[in-house]
Protein backbone atom coordinates (compact mmCIF):
# COMPACT_ATOMS: atom_id res chain seq x y z
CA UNK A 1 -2.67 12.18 14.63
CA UNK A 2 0.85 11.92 13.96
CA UNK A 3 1.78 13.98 16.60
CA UNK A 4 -0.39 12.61 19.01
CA UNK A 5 1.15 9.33 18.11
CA UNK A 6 5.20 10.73 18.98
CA UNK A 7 3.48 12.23 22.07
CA UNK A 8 2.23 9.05 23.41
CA UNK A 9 5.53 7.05 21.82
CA UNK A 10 7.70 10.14 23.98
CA UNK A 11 6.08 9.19 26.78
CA UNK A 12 6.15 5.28 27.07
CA UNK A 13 9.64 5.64 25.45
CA UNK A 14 11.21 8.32 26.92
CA UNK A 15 14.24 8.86 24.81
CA UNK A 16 13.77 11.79 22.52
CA UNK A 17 16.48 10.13 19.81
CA UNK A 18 13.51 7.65 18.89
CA UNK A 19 11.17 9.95 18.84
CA UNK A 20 13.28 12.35 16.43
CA UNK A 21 14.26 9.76 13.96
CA UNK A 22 10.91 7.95 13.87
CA UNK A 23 8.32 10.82 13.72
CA UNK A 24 10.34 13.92 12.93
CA UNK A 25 12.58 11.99 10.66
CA UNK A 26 10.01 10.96 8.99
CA UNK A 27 7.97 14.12 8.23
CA UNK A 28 11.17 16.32 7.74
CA UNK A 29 11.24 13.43 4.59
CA UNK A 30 7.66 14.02 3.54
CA UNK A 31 8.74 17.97 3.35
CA UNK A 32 11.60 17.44 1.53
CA UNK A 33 9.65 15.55 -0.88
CA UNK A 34 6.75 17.35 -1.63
CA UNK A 35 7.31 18.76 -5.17
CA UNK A 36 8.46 15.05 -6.00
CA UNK A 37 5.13 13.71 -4.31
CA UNK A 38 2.87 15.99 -6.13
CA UNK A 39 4.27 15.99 -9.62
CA UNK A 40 3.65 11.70 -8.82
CA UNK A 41 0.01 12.33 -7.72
CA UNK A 42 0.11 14.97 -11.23
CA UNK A 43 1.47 12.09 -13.55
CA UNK A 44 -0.99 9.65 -11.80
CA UNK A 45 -4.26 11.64 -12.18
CA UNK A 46 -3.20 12.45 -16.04
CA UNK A 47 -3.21 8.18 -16.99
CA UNK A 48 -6.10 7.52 -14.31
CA UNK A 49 -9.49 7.41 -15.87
CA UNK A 50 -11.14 5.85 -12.94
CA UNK A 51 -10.20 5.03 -9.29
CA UNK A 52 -9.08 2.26 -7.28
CA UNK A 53 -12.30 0.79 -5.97
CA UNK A 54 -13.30 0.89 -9.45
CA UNK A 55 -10.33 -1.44 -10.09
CA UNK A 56 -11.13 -3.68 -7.26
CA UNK A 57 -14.00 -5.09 -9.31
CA UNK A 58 -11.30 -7.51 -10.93
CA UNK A 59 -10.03 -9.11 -7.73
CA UNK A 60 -13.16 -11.19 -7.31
CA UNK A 61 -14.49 -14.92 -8.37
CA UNK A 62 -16.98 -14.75 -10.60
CA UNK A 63 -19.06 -17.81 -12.19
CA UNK A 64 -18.43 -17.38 -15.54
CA UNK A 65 -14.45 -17.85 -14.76
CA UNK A 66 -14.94 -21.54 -14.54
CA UNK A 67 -12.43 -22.75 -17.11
CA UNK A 68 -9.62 -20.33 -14.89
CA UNK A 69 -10.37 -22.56 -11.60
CA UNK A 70 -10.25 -25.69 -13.57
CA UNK A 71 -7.10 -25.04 -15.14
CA UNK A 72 -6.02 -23.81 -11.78
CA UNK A 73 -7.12 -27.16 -10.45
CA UNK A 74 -5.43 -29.37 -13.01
CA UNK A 75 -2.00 -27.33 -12.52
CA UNK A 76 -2.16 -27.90 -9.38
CA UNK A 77 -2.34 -31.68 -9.02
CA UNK A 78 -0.34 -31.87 -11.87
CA UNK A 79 2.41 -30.72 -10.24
CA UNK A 80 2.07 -32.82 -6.87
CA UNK A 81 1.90 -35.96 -9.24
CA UNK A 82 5.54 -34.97 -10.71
């Protein structure tokens, strides 16, 4: 996909300069990096018990957080009173 991407860019573009430091720039990077990347993606799966969408389960309202919304409520005014 990301070559179909500089192909299109090369051709709407048509300077190859933007097209070598924006695609193969950027992938000549990713290369260079691999062993740095995976020993990441090592360290990450060792502390990881479960995944992200598993996580996601936090960022949500629930009913019993009442007394959070209140207090959000009171800061709130509080502050355009001062």
């Amino acid at each position: 996909m990301l070559a179909a991407e500089g192909g299109r860019g090369l051709v709407l573009v048509r300077r190859w300069r933007f097209i070598k430091r924006a695609y193969l720039g950027a992938l000549a990077d990713c290369w260079r990096l691999r062993h740095h990347i995976l020993a990441e993606r090592k360290r990450v799966r060792e502390f990881r018990r479960r995944s992200d969408w598993w996580m996601l389960r936090f960022f949500r309202w629930r009913p019993n957080r009442w007394d959070e919304v209140r207090r959000l409520h009171q800061f709130v005014f509080q502050s355009d009173q001062n």
